[in-house]
C-alpha atoms as a PDB file:
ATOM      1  CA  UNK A   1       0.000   0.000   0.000  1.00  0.00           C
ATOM      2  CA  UNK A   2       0.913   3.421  -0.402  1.00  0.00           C
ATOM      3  CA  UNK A   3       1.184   5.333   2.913  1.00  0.00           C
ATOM      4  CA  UNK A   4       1.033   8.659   0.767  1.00  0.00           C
ATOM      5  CA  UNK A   5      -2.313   7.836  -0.635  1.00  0.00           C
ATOM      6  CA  UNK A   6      -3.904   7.315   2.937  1.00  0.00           C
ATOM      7  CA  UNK A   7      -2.752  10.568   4.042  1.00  0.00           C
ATOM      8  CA  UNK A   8      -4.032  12.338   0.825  1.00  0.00           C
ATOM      9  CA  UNK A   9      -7.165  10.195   1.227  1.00  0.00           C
ATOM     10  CA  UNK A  10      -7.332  11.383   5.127  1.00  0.00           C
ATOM     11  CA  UNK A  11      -6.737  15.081   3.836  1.00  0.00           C
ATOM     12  CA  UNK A  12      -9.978  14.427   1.602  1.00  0.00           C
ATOM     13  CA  UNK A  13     -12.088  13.514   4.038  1.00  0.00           C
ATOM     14  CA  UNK A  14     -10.939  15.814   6.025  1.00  0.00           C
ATOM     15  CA  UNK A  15     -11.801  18.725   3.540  1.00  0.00           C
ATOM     16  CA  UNK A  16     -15.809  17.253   2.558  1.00  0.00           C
ATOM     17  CA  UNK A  17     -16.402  17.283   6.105  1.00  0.00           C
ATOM     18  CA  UNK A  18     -15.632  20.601   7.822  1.00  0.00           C
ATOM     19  CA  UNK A  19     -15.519  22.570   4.497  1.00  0.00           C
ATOM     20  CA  UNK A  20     -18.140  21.049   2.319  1.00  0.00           C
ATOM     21  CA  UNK A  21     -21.040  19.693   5.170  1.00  0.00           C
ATOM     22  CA  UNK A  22     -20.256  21.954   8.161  1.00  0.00           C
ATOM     23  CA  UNK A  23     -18.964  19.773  10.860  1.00  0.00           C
ATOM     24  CA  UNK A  24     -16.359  20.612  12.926  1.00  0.00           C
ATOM     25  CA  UNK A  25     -13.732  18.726  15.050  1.00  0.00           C
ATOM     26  CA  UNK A  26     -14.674  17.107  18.343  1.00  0.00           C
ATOM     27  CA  UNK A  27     -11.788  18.215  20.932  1.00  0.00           C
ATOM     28  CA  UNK A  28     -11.740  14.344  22.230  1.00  0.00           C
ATOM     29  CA  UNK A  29     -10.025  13.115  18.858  1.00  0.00           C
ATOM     30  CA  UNK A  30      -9.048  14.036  15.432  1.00  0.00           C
ATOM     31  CA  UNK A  31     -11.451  11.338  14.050  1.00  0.00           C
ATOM     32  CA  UNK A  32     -14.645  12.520  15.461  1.00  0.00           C
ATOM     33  CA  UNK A  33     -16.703  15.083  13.841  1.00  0.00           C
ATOM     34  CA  UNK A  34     -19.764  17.270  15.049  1.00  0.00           C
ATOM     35  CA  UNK A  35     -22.027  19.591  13.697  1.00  0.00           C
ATOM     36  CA  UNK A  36     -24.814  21.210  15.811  1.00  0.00           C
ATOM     37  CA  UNK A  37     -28.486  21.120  14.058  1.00  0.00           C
ATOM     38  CA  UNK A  38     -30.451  23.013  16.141  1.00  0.00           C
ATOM     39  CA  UNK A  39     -30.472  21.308  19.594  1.00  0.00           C
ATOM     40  CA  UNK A  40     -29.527  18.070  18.200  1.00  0.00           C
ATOM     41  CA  UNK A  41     -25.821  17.120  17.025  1.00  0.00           C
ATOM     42  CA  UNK A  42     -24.771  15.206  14.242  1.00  0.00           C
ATOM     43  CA  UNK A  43     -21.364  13.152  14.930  1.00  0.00           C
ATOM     44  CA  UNK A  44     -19.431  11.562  12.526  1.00  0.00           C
ATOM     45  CA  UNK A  45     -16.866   8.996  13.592  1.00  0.00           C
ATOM     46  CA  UNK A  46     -14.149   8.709  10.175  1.00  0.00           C
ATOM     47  CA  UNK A  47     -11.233   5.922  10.531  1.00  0.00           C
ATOM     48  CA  UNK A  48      -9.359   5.477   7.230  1.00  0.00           C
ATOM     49  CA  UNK A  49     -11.985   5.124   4.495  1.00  0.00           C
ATOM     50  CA  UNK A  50     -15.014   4.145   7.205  1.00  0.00           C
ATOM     51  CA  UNK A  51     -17.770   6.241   8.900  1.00  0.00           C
ATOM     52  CA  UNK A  52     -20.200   5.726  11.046  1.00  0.00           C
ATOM     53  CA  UNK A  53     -22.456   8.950  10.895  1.00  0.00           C
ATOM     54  CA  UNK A  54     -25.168   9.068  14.206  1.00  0.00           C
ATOM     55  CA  UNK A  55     -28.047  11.507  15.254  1.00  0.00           C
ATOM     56  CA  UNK A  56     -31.276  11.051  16.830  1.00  0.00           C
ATOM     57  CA  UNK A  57     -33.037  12.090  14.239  1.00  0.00           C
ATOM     58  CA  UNK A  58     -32.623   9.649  11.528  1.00  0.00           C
ATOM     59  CA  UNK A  59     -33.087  12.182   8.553  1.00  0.00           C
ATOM     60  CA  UNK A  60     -30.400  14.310   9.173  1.00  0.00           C
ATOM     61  CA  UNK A  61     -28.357  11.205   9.633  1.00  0.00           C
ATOM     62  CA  UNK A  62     -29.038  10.017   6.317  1.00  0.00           C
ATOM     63  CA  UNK A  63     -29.065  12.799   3.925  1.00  0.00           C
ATOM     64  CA  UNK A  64     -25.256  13.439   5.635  1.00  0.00           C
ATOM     65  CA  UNK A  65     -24.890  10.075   4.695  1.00  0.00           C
ATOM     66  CA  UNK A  66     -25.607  10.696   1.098  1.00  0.00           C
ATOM     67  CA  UNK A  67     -23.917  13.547   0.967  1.00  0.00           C
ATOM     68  CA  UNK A  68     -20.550  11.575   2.174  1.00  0.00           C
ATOM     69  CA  UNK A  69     -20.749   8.902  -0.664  1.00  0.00           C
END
């Protein structure tokens, strides 16, 4: 494997989800992600090329999902 490719592929991520969908990251690790809709957060855990994407409301939780694929 390339180990240049996962950290461009890292950066990537990285950029879609703070830049392009809003969230911002969690101060308990560089993987987690949050983005406050109205009361309710959205939280997206990233590790390599997998996500899991959670909220209460399950909604929001999919249309970030779409917008992530």
């Amino acid at each position: 494997m390339d180990p240049h490719g996962l950290k461009q592929a890292s950066h990537a991520w990285n950029v879609k989800i703070t830049q392009r969908l809003g969230f911002g990251p969690s101060k308990s690790g560089s993987s987690l992600f949050i983005r406050q809709d109205r009361n309710e957060p959205v939280r997206i855990l990233l590790y390599v090329d997998y996500y899991v994407v959670t909220s209460v409301d399950l909604v929001k939780s999919g249309r970030v999902k779409s917008k992530l694929t």
